[in-house]
PDB file of N, CA and C in Angstrom:
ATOM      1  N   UNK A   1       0.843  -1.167   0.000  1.00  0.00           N
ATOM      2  CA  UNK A   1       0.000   0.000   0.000  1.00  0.00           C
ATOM      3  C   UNK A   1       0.897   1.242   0.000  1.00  0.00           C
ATOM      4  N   UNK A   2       0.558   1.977  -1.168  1.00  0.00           N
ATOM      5  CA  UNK A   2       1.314   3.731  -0.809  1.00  0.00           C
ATOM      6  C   UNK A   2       0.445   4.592  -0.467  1.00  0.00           C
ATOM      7  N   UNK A   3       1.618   5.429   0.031  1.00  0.00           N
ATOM      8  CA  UNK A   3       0.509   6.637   0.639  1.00  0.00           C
ATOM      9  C   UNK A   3       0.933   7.764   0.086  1.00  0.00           C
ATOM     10  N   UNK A   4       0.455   8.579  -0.099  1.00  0.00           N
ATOM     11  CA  UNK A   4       1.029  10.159  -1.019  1.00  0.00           C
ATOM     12  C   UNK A   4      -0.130  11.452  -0.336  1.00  0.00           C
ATOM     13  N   UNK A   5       0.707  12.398   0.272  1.00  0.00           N
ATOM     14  CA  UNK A   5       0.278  13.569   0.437  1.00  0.00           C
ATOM     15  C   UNK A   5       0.443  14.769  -0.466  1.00  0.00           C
ATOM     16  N   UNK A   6      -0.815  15.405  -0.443  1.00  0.00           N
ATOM     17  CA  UNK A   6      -0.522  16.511  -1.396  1.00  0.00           C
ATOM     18  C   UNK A   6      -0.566  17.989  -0.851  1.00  0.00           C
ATOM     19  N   UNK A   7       0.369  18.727  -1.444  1.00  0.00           N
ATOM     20  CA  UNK A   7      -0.018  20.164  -0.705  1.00  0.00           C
ATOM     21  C   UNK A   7      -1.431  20.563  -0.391  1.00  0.00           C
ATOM     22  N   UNK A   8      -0.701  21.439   0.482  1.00  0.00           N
ATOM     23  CA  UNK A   8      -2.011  22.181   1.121  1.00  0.00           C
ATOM     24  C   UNK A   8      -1.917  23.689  -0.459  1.00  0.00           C
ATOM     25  N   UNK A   9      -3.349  23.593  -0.867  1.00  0.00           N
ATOM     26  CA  UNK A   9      -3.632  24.625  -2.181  1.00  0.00           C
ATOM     27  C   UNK A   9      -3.126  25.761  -1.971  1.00  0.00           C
ATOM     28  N   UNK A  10      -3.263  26.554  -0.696  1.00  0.00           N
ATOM     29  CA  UNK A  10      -2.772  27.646  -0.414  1.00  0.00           C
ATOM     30  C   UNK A  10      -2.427  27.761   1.099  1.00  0.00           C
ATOM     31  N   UNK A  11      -1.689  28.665   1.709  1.00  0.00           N
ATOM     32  CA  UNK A  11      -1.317  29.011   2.634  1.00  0.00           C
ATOM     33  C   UNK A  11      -1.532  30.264   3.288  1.00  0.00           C
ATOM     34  N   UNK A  12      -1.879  31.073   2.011  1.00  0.00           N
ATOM     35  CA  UNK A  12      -2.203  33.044   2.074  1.00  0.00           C
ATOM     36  C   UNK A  12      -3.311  32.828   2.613  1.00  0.00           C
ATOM     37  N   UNK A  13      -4.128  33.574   3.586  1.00  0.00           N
ATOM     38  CA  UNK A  13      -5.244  34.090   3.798  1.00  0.00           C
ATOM     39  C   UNK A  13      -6.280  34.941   2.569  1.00  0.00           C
ATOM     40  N   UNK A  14      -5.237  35.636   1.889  1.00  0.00           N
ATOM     41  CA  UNK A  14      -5.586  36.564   1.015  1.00  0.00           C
ATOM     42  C   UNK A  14      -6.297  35.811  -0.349  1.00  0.00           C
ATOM     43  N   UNK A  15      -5.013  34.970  -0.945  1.00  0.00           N
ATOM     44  CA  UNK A  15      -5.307  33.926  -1.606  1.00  0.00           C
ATOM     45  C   UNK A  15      -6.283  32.841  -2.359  1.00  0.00           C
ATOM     46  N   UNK A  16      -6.474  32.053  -0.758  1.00  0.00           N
ATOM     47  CA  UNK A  16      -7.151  31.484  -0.030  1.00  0.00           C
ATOM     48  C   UNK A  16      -8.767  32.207  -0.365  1.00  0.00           C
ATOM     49  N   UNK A  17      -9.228  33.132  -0.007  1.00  0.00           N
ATOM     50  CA  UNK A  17     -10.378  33.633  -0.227  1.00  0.00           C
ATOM     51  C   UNK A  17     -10.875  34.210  -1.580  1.00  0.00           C
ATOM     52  N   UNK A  18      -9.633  34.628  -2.294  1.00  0.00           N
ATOM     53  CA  UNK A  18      -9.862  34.784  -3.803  1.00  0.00           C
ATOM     54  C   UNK A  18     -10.109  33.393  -4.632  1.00  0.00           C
ATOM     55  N   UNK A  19      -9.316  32.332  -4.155  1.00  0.00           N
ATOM     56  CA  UNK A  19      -9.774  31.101  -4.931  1.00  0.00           C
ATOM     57  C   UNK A  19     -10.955  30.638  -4.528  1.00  0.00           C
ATOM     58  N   UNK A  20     -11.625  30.798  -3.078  1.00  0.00           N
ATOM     59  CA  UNK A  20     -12.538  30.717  -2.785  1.00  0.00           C
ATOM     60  C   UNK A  20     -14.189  30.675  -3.632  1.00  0.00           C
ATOM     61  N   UNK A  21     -14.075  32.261  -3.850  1.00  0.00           N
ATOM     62  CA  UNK A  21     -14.737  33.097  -4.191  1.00  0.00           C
ATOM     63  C   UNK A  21     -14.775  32.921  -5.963  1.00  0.00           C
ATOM     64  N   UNK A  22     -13.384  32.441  -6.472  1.00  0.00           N
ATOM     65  CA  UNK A  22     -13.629  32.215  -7.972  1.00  0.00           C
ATOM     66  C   UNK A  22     -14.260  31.137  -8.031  1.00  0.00           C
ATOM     67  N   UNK A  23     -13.877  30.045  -7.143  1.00  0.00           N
ATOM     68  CA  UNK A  23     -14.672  28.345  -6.941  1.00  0.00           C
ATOM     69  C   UNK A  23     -15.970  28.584  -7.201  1.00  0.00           C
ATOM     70  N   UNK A  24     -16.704  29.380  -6.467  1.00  0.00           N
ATOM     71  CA  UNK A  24     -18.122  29.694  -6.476  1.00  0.00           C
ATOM     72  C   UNK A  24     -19.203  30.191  -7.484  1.00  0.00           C
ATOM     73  N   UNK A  25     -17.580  31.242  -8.034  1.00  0.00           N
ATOM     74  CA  UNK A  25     -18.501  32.143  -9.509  1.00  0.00           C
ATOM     75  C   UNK A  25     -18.096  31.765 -10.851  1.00  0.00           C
ATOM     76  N   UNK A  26     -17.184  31.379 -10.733  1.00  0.00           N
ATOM     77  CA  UNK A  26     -16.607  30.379 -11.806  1.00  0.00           C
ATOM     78  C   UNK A  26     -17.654  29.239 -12.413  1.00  0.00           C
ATOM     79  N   UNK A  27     -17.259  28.756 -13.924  1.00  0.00           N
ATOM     80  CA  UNK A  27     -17.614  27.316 -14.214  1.00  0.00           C
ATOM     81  C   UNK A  27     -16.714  26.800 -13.636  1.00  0.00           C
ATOM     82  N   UNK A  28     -17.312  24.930 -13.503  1.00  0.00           N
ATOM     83  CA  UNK A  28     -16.488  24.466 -12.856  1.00  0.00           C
ATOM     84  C   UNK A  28     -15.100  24.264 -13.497  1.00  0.00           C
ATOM     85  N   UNK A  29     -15.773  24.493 -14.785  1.00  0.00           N
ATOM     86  CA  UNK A  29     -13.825  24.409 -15.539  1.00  0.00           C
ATOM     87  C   UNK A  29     -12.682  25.164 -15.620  1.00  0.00           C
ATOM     88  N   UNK A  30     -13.419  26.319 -15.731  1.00  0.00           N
ATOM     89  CA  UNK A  30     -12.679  27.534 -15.234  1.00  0.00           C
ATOM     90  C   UNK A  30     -11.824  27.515 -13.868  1.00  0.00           C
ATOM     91  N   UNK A  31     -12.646  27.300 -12.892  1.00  0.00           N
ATOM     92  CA  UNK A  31     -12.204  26.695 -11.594  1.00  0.00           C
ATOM     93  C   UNK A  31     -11.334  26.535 -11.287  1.00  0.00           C
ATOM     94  N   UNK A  32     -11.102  25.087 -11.906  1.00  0.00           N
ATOM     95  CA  UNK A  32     -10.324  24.343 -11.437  1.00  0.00           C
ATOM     96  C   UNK A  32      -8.834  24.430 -12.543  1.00  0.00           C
ATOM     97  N   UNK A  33      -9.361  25.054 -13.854  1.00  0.00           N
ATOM     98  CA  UNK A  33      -8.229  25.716 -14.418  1.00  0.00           C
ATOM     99  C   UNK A  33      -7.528  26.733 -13.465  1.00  0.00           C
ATOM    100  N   UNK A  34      -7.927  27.809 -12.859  1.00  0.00           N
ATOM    101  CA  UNK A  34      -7.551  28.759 -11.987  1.00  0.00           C
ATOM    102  C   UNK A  34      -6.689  28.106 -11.031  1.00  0.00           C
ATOM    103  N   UNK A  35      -7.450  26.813 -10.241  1.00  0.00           N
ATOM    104  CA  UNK A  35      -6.691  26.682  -9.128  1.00  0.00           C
ATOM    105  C   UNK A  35      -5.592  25.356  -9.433  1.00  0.00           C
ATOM    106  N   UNK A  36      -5.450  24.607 -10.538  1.00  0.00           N
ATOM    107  CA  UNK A  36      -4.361  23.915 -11.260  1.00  0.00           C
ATOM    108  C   UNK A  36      -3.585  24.703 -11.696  1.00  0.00           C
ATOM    109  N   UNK A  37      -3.962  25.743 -12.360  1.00  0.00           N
ATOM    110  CA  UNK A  37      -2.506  26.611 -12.484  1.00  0.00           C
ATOM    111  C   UNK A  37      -1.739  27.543 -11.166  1.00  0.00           C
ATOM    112  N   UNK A  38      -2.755  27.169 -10.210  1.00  0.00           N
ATOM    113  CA  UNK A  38      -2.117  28.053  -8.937  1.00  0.00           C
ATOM    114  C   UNK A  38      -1.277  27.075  -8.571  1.00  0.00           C
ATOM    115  N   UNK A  39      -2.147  25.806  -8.378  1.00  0.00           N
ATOM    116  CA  UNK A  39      -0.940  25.374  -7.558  1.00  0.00           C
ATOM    117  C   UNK A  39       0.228  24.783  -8.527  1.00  0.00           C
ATOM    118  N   UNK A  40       0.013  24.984  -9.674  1.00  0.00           N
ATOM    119  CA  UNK A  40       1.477  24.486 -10.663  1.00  0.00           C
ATOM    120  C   UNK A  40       1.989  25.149 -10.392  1.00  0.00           C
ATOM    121  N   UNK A  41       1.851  26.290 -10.164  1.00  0.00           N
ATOM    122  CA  UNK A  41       2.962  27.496 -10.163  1.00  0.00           C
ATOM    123  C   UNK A  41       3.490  27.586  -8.441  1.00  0.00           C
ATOM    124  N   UNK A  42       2.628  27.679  -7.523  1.00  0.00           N
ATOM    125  CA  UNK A  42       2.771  27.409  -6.902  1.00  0.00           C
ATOM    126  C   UNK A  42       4.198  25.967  -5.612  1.00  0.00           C
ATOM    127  N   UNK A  43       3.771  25.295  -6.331  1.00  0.00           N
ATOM    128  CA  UNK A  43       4.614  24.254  -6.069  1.00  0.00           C
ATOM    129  C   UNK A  43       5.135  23.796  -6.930  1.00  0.00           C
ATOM    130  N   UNK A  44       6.299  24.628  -8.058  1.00  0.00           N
ATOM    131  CA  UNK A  44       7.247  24.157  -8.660  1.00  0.00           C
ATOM    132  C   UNK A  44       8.306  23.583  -7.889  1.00  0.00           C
ATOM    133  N   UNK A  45       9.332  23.148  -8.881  1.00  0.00           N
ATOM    134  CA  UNK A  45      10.303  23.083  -8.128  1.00  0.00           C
ATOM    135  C   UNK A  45      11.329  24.448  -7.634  1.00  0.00           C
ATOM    136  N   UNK A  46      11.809  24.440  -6.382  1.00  0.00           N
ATOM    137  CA  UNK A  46      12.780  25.779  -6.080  1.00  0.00           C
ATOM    138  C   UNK A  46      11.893  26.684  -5.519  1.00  0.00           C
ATOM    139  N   UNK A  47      10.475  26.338  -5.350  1.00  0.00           N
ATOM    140  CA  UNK A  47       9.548  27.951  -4.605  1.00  0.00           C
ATOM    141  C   UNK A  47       8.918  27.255  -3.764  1.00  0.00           C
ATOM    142  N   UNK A  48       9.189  27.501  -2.544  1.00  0.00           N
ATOM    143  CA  UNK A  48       8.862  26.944  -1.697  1.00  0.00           C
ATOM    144  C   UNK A  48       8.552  28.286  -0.783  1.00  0.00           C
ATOM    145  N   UNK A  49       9.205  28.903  -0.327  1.00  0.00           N
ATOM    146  CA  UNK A  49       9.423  29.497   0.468  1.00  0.00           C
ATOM    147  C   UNK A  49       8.794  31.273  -0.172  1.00  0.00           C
ATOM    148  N   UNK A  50       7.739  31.490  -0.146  1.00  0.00           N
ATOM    149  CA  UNK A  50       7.498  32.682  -0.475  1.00  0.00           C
ATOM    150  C   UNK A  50       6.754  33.077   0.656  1.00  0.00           C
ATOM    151  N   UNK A  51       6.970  35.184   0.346  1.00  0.00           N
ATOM    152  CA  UNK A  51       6.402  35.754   1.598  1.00  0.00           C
ATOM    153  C   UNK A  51       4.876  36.001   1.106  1.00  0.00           C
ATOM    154  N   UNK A  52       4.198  36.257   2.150  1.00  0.00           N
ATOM    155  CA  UNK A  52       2.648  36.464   1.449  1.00  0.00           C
ATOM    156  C   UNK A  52       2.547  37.377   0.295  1.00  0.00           C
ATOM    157  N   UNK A  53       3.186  38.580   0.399  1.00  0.00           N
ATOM    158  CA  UNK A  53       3.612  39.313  -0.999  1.00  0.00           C
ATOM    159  C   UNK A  53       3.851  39.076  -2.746  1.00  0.00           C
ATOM    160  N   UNK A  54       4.428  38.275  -1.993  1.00  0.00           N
ATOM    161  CA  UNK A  54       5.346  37.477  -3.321  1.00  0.00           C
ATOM    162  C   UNK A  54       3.939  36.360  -3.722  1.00  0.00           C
ATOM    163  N   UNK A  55       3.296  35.845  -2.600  1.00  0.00           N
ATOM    164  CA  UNK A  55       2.154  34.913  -3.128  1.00  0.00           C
ATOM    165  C   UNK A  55       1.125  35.536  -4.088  1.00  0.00           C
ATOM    166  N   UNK A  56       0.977  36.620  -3.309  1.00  0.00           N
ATOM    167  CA  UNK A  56      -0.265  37.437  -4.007  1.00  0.00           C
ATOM    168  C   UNK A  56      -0.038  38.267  -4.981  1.00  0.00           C
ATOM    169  N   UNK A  57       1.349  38.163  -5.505  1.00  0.00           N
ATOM    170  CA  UNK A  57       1.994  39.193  -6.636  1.00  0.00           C
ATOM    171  C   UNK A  57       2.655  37.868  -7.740  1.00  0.00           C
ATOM    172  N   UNK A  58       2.216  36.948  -7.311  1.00  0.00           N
ATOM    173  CA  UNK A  58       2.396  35.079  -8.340  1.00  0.00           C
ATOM    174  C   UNK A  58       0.304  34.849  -8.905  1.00  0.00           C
ATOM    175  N   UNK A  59      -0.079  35.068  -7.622  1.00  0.00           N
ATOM    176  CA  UNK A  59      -1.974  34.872  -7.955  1.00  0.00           C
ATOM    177  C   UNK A  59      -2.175  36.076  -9.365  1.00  0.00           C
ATOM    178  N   UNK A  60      -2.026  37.216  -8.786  1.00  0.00           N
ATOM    179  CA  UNK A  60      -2.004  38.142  -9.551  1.00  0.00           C
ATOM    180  C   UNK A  60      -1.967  38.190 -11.032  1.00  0.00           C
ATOM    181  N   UNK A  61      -0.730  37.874 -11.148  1.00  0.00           N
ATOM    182  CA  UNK A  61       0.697  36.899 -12.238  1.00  0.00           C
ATOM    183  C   UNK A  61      -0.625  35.703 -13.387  1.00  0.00           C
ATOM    184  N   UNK A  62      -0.891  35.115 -12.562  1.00  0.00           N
ATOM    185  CA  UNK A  62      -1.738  34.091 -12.548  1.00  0.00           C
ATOM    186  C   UNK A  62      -3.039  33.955 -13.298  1.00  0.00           C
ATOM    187  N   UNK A  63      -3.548  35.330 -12.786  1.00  0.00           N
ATOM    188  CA  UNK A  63      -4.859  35.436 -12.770  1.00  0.00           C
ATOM    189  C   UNK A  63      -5.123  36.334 -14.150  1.00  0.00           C
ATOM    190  N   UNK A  64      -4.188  37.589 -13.774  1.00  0.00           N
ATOM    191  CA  UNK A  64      -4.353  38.556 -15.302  1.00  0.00           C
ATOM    192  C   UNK A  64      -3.719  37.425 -16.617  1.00  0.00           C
ATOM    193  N   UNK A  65      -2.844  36.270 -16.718  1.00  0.00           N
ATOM    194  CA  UNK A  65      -2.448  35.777 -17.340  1.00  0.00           C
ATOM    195  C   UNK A  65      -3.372  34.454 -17.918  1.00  0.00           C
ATOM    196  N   UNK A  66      -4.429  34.120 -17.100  1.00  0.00           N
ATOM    197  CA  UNK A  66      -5.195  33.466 -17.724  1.00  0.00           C
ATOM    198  C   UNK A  66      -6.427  34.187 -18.088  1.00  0.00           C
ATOM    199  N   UNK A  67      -6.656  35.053 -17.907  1.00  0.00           N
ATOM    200  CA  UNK A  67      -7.471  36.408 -18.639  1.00  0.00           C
ATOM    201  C   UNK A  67      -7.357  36.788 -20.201  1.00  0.00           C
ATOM    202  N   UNK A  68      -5.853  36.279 -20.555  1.00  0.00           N
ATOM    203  CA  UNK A  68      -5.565  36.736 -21.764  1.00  0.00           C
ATOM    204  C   UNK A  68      -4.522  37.995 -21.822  1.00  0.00           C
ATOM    205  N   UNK A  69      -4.365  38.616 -20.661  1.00  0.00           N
ATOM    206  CA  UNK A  69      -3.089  39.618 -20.256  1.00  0.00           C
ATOM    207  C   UNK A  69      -1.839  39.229 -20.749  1.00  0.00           C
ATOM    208  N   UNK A  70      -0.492  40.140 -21.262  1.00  0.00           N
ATOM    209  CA  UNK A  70       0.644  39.257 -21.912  1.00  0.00           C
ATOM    210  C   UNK A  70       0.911  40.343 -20.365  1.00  0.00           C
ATOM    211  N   UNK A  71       1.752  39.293 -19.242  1.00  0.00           N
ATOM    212  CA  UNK A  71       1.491  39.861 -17.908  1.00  0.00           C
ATOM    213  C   UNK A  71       2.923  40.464 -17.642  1.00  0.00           C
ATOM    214  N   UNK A  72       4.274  40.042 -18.736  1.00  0.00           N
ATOM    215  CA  UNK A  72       4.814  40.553 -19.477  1.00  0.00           C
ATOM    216  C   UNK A  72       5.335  42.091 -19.926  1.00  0.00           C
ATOM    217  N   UNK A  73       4.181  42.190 -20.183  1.00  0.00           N
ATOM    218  CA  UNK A  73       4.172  44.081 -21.332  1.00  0.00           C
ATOM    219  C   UNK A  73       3.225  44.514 -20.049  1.00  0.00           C
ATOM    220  N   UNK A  74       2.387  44.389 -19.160  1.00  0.00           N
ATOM    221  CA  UNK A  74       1.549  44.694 -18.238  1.00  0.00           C
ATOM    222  C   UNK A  74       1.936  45.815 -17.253  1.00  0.00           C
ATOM    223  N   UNK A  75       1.882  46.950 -17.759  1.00  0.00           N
ATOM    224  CA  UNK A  75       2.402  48.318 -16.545  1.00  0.00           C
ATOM    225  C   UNK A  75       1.345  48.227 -15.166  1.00  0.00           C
ATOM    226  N   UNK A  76       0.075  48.220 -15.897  1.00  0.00           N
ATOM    227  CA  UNK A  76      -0.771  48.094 -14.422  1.00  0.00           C
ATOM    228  C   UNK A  76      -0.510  47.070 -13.775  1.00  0.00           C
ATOM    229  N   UNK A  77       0.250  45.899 -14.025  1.00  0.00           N
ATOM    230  CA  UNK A  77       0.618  44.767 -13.234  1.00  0.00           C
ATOM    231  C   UNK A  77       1.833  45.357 -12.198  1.00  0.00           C
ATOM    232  N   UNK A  78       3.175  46.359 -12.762  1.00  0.00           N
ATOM    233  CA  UNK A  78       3.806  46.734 -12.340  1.00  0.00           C
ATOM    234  C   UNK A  78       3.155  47.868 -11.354  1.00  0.00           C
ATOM    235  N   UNK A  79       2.278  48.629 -11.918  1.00  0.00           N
ATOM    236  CA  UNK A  79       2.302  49.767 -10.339  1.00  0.00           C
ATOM    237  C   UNK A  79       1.819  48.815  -9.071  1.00  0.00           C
ATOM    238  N   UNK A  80       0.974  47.977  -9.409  1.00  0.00           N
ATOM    239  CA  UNK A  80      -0.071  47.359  -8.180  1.00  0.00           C
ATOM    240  C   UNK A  80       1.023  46.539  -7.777  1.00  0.00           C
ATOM    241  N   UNK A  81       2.399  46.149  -8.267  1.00  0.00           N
ATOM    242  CA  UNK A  81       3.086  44.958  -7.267  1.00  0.00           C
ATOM    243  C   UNK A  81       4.525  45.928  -6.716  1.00  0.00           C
ATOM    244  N   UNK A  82       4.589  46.778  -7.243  1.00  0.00           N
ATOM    245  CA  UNK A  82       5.991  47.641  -7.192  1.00  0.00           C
ATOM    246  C   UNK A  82       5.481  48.645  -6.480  1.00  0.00           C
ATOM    247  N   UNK A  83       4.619  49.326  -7.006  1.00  0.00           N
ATOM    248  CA  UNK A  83       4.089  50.600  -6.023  1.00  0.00           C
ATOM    249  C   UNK A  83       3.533  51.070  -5.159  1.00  0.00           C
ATOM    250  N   UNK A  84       2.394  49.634  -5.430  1.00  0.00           N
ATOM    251  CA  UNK A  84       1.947  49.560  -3.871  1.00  0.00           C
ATOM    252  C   UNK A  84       1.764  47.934  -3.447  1.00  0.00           C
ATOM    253  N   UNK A  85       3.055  47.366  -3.082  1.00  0.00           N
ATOM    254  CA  UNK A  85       2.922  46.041  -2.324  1.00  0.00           C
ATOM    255  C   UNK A  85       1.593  45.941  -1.085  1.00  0.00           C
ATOM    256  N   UNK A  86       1.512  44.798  -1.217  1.00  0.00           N
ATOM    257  CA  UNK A  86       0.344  43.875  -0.561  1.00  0.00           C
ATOM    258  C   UNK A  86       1.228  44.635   1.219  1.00  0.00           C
ATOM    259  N   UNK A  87       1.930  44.667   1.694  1.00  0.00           N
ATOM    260  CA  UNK A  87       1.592  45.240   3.127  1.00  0.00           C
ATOM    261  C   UNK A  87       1.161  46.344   3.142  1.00  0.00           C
ATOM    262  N   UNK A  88       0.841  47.052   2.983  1.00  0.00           N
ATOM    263  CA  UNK A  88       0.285  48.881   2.850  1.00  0.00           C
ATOM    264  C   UNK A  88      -1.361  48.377   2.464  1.00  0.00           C
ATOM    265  N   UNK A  89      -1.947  47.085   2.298  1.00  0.00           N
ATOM    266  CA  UNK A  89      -3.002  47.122   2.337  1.00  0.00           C
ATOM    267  C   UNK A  89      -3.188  46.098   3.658  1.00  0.00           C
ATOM    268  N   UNK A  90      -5.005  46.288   4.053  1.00  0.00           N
ATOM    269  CA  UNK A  90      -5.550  45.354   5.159  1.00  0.00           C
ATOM    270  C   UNK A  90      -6.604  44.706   4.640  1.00  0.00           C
ATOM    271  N   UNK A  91      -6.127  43.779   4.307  1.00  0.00           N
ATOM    272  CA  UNK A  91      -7.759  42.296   4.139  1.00  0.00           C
ATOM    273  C   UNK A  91      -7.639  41.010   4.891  1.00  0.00           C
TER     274      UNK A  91
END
């Protein structure tokens, strides 16, 4: 018999309630597209260790990029992660 554990989907609070909330309003395909590419990205290899910042500036990453965003060429991606990082806000 094997046994295999799998990550926990998220760890952010912040996160966490945005995937939530897409689970709900989402198709289910959409969904679970959203939250398969979170956690691919998520639990690559070598990223392990991110600060909540960095999580919610990867979701972000994530999210405008399966939108159809080239996230890339994206300036409004840059002010919202450069100009005003996730601590200067409260959720």
């Amino acid at each position: 018999m094997f046994r295999i554990s799998l990550p926990e989907v998220c760890s952010s609070p912040l996160v966490s309630k945005c995937l939530k909330i897409l689970k709900n309003i989402l198709p289910r395909e959409a969904a679970l597209q959203t939250i398969g590419k979170w956690c691919g990205a998520r639990n690559a290899p070598g990223t392990q260790d991110f600060s909540p910042a960095q999580k919610w500036q990867l979701f972000v990453s994530i999210l405008l990029g399966l939108l159809g965003y080239d996230v890339e060429k994206l300036s409004v991606l840059h002010r919202i992660l450069v100009l005003h990082p996730i601590h200067q806000h409260k959720y």
